[in-house]
Structure formats: structure tokens, C-alpha cells
Protein backbone atom coordinates (compact mmCIF):
# COMPACT_ATOMS: atom_id res chain seq x y z
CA UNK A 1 0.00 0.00 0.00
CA UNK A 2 1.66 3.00 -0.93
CA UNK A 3 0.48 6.07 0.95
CA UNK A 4 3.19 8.95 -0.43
CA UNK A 5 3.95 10.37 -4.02
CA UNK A 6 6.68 8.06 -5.49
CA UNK A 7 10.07 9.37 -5.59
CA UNK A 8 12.84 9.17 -8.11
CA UNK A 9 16.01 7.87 -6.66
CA UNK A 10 19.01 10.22 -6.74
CA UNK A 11 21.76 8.14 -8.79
CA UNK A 12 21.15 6.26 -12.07
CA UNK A 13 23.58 3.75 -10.42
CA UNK A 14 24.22 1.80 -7.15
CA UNK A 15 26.36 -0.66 -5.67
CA UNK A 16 23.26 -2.14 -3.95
CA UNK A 17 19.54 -1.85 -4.41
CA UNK A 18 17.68 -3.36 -1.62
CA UNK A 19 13.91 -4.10 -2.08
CA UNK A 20 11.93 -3.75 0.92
CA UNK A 21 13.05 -0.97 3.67
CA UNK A 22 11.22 -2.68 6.88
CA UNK A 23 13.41 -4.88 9.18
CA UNK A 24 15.77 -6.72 7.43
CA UNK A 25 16.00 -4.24 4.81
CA UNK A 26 17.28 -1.85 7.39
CA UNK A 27 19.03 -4.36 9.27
CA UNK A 28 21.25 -5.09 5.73
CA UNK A 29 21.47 -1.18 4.73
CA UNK A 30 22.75 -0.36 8.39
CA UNK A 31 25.22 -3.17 8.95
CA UNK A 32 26.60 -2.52 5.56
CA UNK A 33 27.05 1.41 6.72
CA UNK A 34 29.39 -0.29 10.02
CA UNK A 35 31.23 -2.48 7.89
CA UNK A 36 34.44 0.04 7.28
CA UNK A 37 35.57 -2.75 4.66
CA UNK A 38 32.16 -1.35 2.57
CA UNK A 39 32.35 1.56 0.63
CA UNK A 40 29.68 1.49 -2.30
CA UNK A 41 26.55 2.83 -2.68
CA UNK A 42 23.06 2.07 -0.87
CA UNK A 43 19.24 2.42 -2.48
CA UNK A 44 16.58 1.10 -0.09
CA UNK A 45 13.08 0.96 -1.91
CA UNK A 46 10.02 0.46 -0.21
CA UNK A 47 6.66 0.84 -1.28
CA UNK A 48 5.11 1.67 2.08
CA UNK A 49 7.05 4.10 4.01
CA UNK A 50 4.03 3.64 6.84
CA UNK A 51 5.19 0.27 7.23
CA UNK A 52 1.53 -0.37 8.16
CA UNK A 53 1.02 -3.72 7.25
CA UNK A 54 4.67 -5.10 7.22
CA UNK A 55 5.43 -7.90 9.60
CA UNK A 56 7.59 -5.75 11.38
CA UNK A 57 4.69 -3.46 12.41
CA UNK A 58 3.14 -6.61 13.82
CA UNK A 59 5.36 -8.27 15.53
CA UNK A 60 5.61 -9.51 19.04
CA UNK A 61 9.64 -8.86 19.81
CA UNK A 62 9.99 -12.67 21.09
CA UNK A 63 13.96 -13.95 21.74
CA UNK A 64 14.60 -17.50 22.18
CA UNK A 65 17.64 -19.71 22.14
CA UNK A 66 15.33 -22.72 22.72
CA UNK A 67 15.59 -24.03 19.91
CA UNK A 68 17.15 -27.76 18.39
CA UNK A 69 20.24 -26.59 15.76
CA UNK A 70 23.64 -24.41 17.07
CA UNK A 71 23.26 -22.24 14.29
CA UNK A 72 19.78 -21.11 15.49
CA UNK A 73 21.28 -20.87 18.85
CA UNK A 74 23.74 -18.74 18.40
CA UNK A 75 22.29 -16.41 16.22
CA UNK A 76 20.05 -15.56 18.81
CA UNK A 77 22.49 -15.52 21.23
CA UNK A 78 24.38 -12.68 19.22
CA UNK A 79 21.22 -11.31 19.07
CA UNK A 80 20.68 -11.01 22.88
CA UNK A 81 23.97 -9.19 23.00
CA UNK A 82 23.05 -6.81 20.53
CA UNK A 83 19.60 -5.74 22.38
CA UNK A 84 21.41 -5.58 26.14
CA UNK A 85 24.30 -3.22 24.35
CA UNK A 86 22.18 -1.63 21.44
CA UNK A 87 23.75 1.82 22.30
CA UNK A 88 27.61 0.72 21.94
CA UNK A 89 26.49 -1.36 19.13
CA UNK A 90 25.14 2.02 18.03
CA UNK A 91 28.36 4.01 18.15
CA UNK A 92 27.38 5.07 21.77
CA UNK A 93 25.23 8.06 20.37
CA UNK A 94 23.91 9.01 23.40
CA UNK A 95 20.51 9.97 20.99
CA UNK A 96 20.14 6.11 20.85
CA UNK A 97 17.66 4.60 24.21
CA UNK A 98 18.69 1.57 25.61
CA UNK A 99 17.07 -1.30 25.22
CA UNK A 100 15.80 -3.94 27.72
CA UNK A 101 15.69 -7.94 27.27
CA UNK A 102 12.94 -8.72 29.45
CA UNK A 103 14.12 -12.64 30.24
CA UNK A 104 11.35 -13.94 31.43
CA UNK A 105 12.01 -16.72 29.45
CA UNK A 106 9.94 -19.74 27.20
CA UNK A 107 8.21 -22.18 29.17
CA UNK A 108 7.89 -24.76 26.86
CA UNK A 109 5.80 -27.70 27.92
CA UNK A 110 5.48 -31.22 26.60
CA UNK A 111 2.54 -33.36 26.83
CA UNK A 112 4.31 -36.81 25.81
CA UNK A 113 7.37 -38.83 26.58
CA UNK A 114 8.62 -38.58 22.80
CA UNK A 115 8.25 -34.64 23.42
CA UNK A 116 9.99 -34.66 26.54
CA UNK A 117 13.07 -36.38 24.99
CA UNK A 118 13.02 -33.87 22.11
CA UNK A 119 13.22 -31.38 24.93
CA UNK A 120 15.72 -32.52 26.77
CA UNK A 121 18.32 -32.99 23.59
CA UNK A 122 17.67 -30.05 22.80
CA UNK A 123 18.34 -28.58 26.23
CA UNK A 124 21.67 -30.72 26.25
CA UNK A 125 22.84 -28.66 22.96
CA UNK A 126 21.53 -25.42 23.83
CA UNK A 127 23.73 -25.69 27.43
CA UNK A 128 26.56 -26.88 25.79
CA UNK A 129 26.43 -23.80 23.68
CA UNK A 130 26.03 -21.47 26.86
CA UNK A 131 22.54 -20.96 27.26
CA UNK A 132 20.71 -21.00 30.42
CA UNK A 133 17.84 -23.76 29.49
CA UNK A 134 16.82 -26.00 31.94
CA UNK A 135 14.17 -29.30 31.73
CA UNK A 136 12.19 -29.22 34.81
CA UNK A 137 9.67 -32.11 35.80
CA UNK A 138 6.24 -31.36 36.28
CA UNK A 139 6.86 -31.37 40.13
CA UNK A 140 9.73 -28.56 39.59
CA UNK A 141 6.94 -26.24 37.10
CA UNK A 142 4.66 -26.50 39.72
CA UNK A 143 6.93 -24.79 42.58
CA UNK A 144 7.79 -22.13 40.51
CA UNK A 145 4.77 -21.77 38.82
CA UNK A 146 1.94 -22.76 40.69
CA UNK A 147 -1.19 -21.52 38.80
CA UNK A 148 -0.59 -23.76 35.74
CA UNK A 149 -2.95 -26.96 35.25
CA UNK A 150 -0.20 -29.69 34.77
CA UNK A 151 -2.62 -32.58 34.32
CA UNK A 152 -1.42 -33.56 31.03
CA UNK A 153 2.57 -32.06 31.09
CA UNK A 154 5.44 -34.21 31.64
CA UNK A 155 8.16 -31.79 31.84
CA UNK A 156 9.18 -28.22 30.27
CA UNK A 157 12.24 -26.64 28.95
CA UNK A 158 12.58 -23.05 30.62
CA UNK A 159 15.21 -20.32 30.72
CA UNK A 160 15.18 -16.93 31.93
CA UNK A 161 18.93 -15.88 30.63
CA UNK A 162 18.93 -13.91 27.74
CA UNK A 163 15.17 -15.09 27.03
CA UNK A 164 12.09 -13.29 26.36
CA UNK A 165 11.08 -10.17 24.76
CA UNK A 166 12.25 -6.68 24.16
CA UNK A 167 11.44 -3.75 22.21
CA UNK A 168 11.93 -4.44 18.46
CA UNK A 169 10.76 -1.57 16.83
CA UNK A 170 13.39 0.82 18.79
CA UNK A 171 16.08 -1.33 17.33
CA UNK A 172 14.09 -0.83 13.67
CA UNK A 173 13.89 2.76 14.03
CA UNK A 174 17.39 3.55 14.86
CA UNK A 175 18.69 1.25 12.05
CA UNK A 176 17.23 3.27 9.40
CA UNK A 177 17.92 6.27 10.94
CA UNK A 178 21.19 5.56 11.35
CA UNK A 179 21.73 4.10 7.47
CA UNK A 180 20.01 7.31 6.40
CA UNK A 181 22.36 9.29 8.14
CA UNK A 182 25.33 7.33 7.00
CA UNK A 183 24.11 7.97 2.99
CA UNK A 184 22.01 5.34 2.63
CA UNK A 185 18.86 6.24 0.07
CA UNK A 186 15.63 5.38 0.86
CA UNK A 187 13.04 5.43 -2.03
CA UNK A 188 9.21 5.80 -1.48
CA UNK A 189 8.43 3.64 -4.44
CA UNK A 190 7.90 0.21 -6.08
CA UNK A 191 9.89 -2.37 -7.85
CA UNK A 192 8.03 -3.68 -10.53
CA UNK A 193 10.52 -5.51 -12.80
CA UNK A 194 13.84 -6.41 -13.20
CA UNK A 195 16.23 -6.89 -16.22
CA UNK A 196 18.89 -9.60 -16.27
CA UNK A 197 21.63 -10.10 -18.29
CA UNK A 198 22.07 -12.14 -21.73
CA UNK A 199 22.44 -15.55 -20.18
CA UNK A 200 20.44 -15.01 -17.10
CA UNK A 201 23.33 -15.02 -14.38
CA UNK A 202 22.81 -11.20 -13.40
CA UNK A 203 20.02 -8.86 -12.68
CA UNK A 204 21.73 -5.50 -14.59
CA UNK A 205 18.87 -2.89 -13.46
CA UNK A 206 15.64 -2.79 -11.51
CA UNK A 207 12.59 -0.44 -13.00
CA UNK A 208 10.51 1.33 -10.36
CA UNK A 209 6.88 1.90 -10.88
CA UNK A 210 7.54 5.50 -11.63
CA UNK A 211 9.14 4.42 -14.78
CA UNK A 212 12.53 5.08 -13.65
CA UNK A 213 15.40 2.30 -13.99
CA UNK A 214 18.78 1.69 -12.33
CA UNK A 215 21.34 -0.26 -12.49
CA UNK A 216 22.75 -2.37 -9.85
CA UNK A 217 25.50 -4.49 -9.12
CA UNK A 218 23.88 -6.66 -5.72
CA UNK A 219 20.20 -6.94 -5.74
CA UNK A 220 18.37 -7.82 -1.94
CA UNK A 221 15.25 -9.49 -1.57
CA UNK A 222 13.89 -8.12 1.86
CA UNK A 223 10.19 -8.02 0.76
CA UNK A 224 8.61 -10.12 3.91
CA UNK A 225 5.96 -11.67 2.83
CA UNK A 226 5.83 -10.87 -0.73
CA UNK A 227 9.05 -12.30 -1.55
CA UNK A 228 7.98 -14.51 -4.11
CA UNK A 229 6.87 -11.96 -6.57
CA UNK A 230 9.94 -9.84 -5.95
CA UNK A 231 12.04 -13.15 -6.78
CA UNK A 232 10.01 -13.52 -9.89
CA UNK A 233 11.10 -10.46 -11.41
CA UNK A 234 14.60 -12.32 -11.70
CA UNK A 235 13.16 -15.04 -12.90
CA UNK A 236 13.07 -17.04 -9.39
CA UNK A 237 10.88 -19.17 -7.44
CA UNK A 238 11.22 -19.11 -4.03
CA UNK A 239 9.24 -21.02 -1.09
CA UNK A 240 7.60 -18.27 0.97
CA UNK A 241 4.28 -16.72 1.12
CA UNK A 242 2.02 -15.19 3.51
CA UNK A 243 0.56 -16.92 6.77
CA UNK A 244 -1.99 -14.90 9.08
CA UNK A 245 -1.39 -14.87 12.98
CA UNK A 246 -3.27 -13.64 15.21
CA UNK A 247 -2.30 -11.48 18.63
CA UNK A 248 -4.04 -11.00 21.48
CA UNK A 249 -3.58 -8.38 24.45
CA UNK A 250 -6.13 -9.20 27.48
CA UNK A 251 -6.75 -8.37 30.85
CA UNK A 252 -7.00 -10.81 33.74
CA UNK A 253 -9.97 -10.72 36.58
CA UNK A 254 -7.23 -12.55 38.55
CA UNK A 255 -4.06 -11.12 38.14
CA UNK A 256 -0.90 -13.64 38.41
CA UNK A 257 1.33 -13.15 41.51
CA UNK A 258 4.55 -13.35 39.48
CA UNK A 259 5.86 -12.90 35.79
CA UNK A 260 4.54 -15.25 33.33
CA UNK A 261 7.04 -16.40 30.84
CA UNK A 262 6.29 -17.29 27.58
CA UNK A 263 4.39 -20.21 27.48
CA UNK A 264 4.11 -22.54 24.39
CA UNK A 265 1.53 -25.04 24.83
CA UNK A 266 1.29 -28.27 23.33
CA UNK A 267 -1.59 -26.67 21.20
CA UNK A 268 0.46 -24.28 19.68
CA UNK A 269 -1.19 -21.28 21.43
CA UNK A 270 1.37 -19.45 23.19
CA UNK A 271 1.22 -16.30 26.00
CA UNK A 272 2.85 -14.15 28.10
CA UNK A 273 3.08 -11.23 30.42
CA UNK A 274 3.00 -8.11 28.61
CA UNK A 275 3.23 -5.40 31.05
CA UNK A 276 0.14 -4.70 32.82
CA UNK A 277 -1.47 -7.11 30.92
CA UNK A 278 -0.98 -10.52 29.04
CA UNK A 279 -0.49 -11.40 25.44
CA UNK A 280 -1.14 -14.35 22.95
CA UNK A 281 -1.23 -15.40 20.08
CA UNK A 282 -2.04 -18.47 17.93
CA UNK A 283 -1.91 -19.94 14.22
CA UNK A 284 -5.52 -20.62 12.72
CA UNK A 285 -6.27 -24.39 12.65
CA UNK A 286 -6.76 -24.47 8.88
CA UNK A 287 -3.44 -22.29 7.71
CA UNK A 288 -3.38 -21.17 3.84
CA UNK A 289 -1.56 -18.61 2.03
CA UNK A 290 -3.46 -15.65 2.34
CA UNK A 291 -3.99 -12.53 0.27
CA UNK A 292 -0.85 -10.15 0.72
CA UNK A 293 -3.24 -7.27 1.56
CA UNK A 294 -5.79 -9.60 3.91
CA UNK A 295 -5.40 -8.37 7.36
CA UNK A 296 -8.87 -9.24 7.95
CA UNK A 297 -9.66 -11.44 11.83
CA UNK A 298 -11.31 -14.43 12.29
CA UNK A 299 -12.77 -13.76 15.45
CA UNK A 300 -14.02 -16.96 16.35
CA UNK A 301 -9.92 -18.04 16.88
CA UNK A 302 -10.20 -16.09 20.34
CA UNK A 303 -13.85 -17.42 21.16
CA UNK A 304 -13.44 -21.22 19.89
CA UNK A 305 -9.20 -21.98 20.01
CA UNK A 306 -7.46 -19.35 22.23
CA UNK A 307 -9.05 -18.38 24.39
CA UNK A 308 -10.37 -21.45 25.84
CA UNK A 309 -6.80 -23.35 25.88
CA UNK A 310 -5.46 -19.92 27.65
CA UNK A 311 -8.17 -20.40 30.66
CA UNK A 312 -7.50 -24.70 30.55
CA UNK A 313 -4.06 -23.98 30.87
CA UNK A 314 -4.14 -21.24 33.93
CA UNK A 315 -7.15 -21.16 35.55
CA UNK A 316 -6.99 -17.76 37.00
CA UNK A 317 -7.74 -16.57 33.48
CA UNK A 318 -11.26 -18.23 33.30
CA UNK A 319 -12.31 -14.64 33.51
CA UNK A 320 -10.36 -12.03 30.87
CA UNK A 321 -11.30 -9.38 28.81
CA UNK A 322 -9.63 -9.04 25.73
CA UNK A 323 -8.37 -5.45 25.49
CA UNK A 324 -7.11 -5.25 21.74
CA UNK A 325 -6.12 -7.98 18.93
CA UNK A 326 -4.63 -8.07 15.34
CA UNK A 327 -3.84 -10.12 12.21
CA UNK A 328 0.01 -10.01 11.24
CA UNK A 329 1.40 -12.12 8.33
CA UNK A 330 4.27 -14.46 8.36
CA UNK A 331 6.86 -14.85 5.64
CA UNK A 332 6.32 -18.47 5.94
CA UNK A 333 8.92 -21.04 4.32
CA UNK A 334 7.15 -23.75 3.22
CA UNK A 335 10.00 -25.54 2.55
CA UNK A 336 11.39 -26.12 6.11
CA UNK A 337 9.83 -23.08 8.09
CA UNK A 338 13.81 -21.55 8.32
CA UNK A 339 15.34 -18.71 7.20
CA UNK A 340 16.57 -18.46 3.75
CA UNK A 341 20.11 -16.47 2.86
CA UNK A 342 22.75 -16.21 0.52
CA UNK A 343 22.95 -16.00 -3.50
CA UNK A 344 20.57 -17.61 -6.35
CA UNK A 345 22.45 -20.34 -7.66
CA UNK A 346 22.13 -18.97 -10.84
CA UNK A 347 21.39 -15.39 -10.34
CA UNK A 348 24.04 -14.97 -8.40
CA UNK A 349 24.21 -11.15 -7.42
CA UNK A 350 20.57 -11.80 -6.15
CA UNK A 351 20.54 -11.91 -2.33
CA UNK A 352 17.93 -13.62 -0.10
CA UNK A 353 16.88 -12.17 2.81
CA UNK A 354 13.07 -13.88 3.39
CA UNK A 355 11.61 -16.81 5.01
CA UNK A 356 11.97 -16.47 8.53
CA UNK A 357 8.44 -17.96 9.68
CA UNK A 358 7.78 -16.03 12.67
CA UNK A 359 11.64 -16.13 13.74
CA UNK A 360 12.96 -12.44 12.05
CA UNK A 361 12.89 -9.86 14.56
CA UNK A 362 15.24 -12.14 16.74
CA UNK A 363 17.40 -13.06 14.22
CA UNK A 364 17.55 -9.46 12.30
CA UNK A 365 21.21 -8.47 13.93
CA UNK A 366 22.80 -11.98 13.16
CA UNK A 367 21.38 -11.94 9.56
CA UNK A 368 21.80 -8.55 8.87
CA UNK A 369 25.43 -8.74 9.64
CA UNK A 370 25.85 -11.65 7.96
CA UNK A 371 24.47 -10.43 4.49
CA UNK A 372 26.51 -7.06 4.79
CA UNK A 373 29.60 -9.41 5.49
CA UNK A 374 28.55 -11.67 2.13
CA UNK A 375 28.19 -8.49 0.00
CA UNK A 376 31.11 -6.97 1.19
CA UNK A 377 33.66 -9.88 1.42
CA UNK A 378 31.85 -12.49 -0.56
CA UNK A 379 31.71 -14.63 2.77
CA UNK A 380 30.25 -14.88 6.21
CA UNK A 381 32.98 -13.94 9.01
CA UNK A 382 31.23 -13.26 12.06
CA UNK A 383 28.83 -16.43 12.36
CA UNK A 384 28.53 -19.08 8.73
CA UNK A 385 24.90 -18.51 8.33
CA UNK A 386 25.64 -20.75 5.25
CA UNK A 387 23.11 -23.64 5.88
CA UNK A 388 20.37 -21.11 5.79
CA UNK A 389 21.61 -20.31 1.94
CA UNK A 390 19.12 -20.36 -0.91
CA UNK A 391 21.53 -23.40 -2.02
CA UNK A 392 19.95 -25.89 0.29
CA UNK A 393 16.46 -25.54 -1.50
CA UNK A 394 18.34 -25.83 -4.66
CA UNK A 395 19.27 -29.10 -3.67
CA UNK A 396 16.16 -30.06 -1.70
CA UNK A 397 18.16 -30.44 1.51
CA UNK A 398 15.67 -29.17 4.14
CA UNK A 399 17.41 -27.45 7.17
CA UNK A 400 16.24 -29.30 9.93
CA UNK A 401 14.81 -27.60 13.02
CA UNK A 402 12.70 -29.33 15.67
CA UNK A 403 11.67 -26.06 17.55
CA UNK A 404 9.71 -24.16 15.16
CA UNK A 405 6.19 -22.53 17.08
């Protein structure tokens, strides 16, 4: 939805055109500005400068490093660092807020054996890697937590270092800020094609909707949700498309005594405190790609699904009252619900940045830096974010990942 006049960009040329200027779009353009090794040229188009319906407008701000692969793990461990020392990250401006990681951790619970196992290997790798998870029996859940109903749990994996949410559109705003300050362009406008080269290995210029083309020598897919159509301007399929899921802020007759952490239950409806209230949020039972400008909300998810598994779960919220709800979209991979990275295998100064399935926001800082490394040395230094490349799909080798909510 584009809600300004479109703009012509200011150069007929750049070094890198990025398409889409929400969250990883600005996480790319500003780690590229940091990278002293990087020294070309920056356009940033988006279509809505709003960001109104982007996924980053709808997120939840969510950190975990509960989940079953290193490489997941310690991207969001270098993500956790990045959010407790945003403002040196930042260049200590002293304009730039600092940020709080409220660790109240994932709770997450398993109702059978074969989960419980699943849970504890994973809680085996994600200690050996530094993180703070531990499996707790039913018996240990229920002295730290005593309002749950535990009828049907075996055992949970929890940790409350490094764990739980934070505020992820501070960190947004201040990236493209900061790359705007630093040179980079950003374009109120559209990409609506792209030209490659004679054999196909290169996209040589993008066209905006405006009519005006430019070249470019690295092209960036950060379009969220509508990467697929953005890929198919090179010529490219690419697994993703949109998901709805719903949020839910409510209020609670019966306040809980203590924090509660962010609680994934075995039906896939997960909540948590949210300051003075509580928030939640589900998948719908019957999940299709939706229409890329369908925000529209199914209340009967809250009446019939959340709701109802919220008060079964802690019966101190038999009694709520829902104080506001949305409809975001995932940029769902429905290849293996991870993120996706790296070059076309073909196209190869095309750059994924897309398919993160609900994971993003956390994993922005890693996967920003990463791509800025790739476009500026041709390789990941920091952290090899290479088994999330574009390759794997090539090759129809799914990354696997057993913790995916």
C-alpha cells in the first residue's frame, strides 16, 4: 500500500539496491554502513514508508535460544547481545535509548514422553552452547509456577537468561535512521521488474513503478511476505508466502502473583506477560496462504481456540477481557519453516533475505550482519549462516529444526 507520491532515486547507479526498507532491509542497509571494509553505494526501496502492514509493524519482539540446531542458537544468542548493548552497538550516540531484554524466558511444555526427549536434547545442545535452558519435571513447574494446570505435562524446557522479549521496533527505528544518516537512500516507491543479463546469471537494473530504472551491481530481496513476486522479477521461485497470525492483548480478573514467561503449549497457542497485561497469540487451525493485503480477523480463533486453551491452561484466566487484537502475516517457508540467505544459484548477485516464519525480529542483527559481510567480502565472518543459503532448497536439503512454534 503506498500512501506517499513516489520518488525518483538520486543516482542512475548503485552498488546495492535493496527491495523492501522494513526490518531486514534496514538491518542489511545499516550493517553494511558499520562495515568500514564497505564503501559502495546504498538504495533502499520500499513501497510503504508507513510500514503499516509489514510484519515488522506486527510483531511480538519474542527472543529465544530454545531451539534444536547451534546455528539457530547462536544467532540468537548474538542477538541477545546486541539488544542488552544496542547503544555501543550504536556508536554510543547518546541519541540512541537503551534497550531492555525482558528474560522472562519460554516455558515450553510437553505433553508426551517422545516430546519430553526432544526437549531434553535439545536442552543438552543449547547448554553446551552457553545458554541457560533447563528441563524441569512437572513437580519442579509447579513450585515455581503454581497456577498452571499440569494434568497432562510431563516436563518443560525453561530459561530466563537472555530469554524473552524486548522492544523491536526501537532497534528498527534507529537502524534506518542511522543508514540514512550514513548515505544510505531510501526510495518511497515500487519495484516492478527487473532486467537480467544475456544468459540469465545477473540482474543489470531494476525499474521502479515510476518508470525510472537503475542499475545495480547486488540486488536484496527483503520483501517479507511478498518475496515470491519480488524473486520472480529475476526469474526465481522461491518457497515463501504469507501466513496470518493472530495477537491477542487481554486483561486478567485474577491477576498472576509473578511474571509469566512465555508459554508454548502443546496446542500451539502461546502467551505471556506483557506489562500490565498478558499477550497471545495463535496460528488458525486451517493455515493457507493468504492474500498479501488480507489483514482481515477471524474472530471466532479467540472465542473457539485461544481463548479457551489460555483459561484450561491457567485457571486464573477463566475470567479475561480481551483489550485489543490483530492479524500479522508471516513470511512463511514452506519448505522447512527456516530462514533463507545467501545467493541464487544462478542469479548470483541476487541476495535472499526472506523466510523467517515467525523467527525475524530475533534473528535481524545476526542476519543482517551476515548479508553485509557476504556483500562486502563475498563470505560470512562473524557467524557461517551458510546452511540457511538459498543453495539448500536448490538441492532439496531441508534445514532441519525441531523447535519451530
Amino acid at each position: 500500500m503506498i500512501t506517499a507520491a513516489l520518488q525518483s532515486p538520486r543516482q542512475s547507479t548503485y552498488d546495492v539496491v535493496i527491495v523492501g526498507g522494513a526490518m531486514y532491509g534496514s538491518s542489511v542497509a545499516w550493517f553494511l554502513t558499520d562495515n568500514p571494509d564497505f564503501t559502495g553505494s546504498v538504495l533502499v526501496v520500499e513501497r510503504d514508508p508507513t510500514y503499516e502492514f509489514t510484519s515488522t509493524a506486527h510483531t511480538n519482539s519474542c527472543m529465544r535460544q530454545q531451539f534444536s540446531n547451534e546455528v539457530n542458537i547462536r544467532v540468537s544468542q548474538f542477538a541477545a547481545q546486541f539488544v542488552k548493548n544496542f547503544r555501543q552497538f550504536m556508536g554510543n550516540d547518546e541519541r540512541v535509548p537503551r534497550l531492555a531484554l525482558n528474560s522472562f524466558g519460554y516455558m515450553y511444555l510437553a505433553d508426551t514422553e517422545e516430546f519430553a526427549r526432544t526437549l531434553q536434547e535439545s536442552q543438552a545442545l543449547q547448554q553446551q552452547l552457553g545458554a541457560g535452558t533447563k528441563f524441569m519435571t512437572r513437580d519442579e513447574i509447579k513450585r515455581d509456577y503454581p497456577f498452571y494446570f499440569l494434568g497432562d505435562i510431563i516436563g518443560a524446557n525453561h530459561n530466563r537468561v537472555d530469554e524473552g522479549y524486548f522492544d523491536g521496533n526501537t532497534l528498527f527505528d534507529w537502524w534506518k535512521r542511522s543508514a540514512r544518516e550514513r548515505g544510505v537512500e531510501y526510495l518511497t516507491n515500487e519495484v516492478v521488474s527487473m532486467t537480467r543479463n544475456a544468459n540469465g546469471t545477473r540482474v543489470e537494473s531494476v525499474t521502479l513503478k515510476n518508470g525510472d530504472t537503475v542499475s545495480c551491481g547486488i540486488v536484496v530481496n527483503a520483501s517479507g511476505p511478498r518475496a515470491i513476486l519480488t524473486a520472480r522479477m529475476a526469474g526465481i521461485e522461491i518457497p515463501v508466502e504469507p501466513r496470518k497470525r493472530y495477537t491477542y492483548i487481554f486483561d486478567a480478573e485474577q491477576p498472576l502473583d509473578r511474571d509469566l514467561p512465555l508459554t508454548i503449549d502443546p496446542s500451539g497457542v502461546h502467551m505471556r506477560t506483557d506489562g500490565q497485561y498478558y499477550l497471545a497469540g495463535c496460528p488458525p487451525d486451517v493455515d493457507p496462504a493468504v492474500d498479501y493485503d488480507d489483514f482481515v480477523q477471524d474472530h471466532s480463533i479467540w472465542e473457539e481456540k485461544a481463548w479457551p486453551i489460555i483459561a484450561r491452561r491457567i485457571p486464573q484466566f477463566e475470567a479475561v477481557k480481551l483489550i485489543n487484537s490483530w492479524a500479522g502475516h508471516y513470511a512463511y517457508n514452506t519448505f522447512d519453516q527456516n530462514a533463507i540467505l545467501g545467493p541464487h544459484t544462478q542469479v548470483g548477485n541476487f541476495l535472499f533475505v526472506n523466510g523467517f516464519s515467525g523467527h525475524g525480529f530475533q534473528q535481524s542483527p545476526a542476519l543482517g550482519r551476515g548479508t553485509a559481510e557476504l556483500i562486502t567480502y563475498g563470505e560470512y565472518r562473524a557467524l557461517d549462516l551458510s546452511p540457511f543459503n538459498f543453495e539448500r532448497i536448490a538441492k532439496n536439503e531441508k534445514f532441519e529444526e525441531k523447535a519451530v512454534i
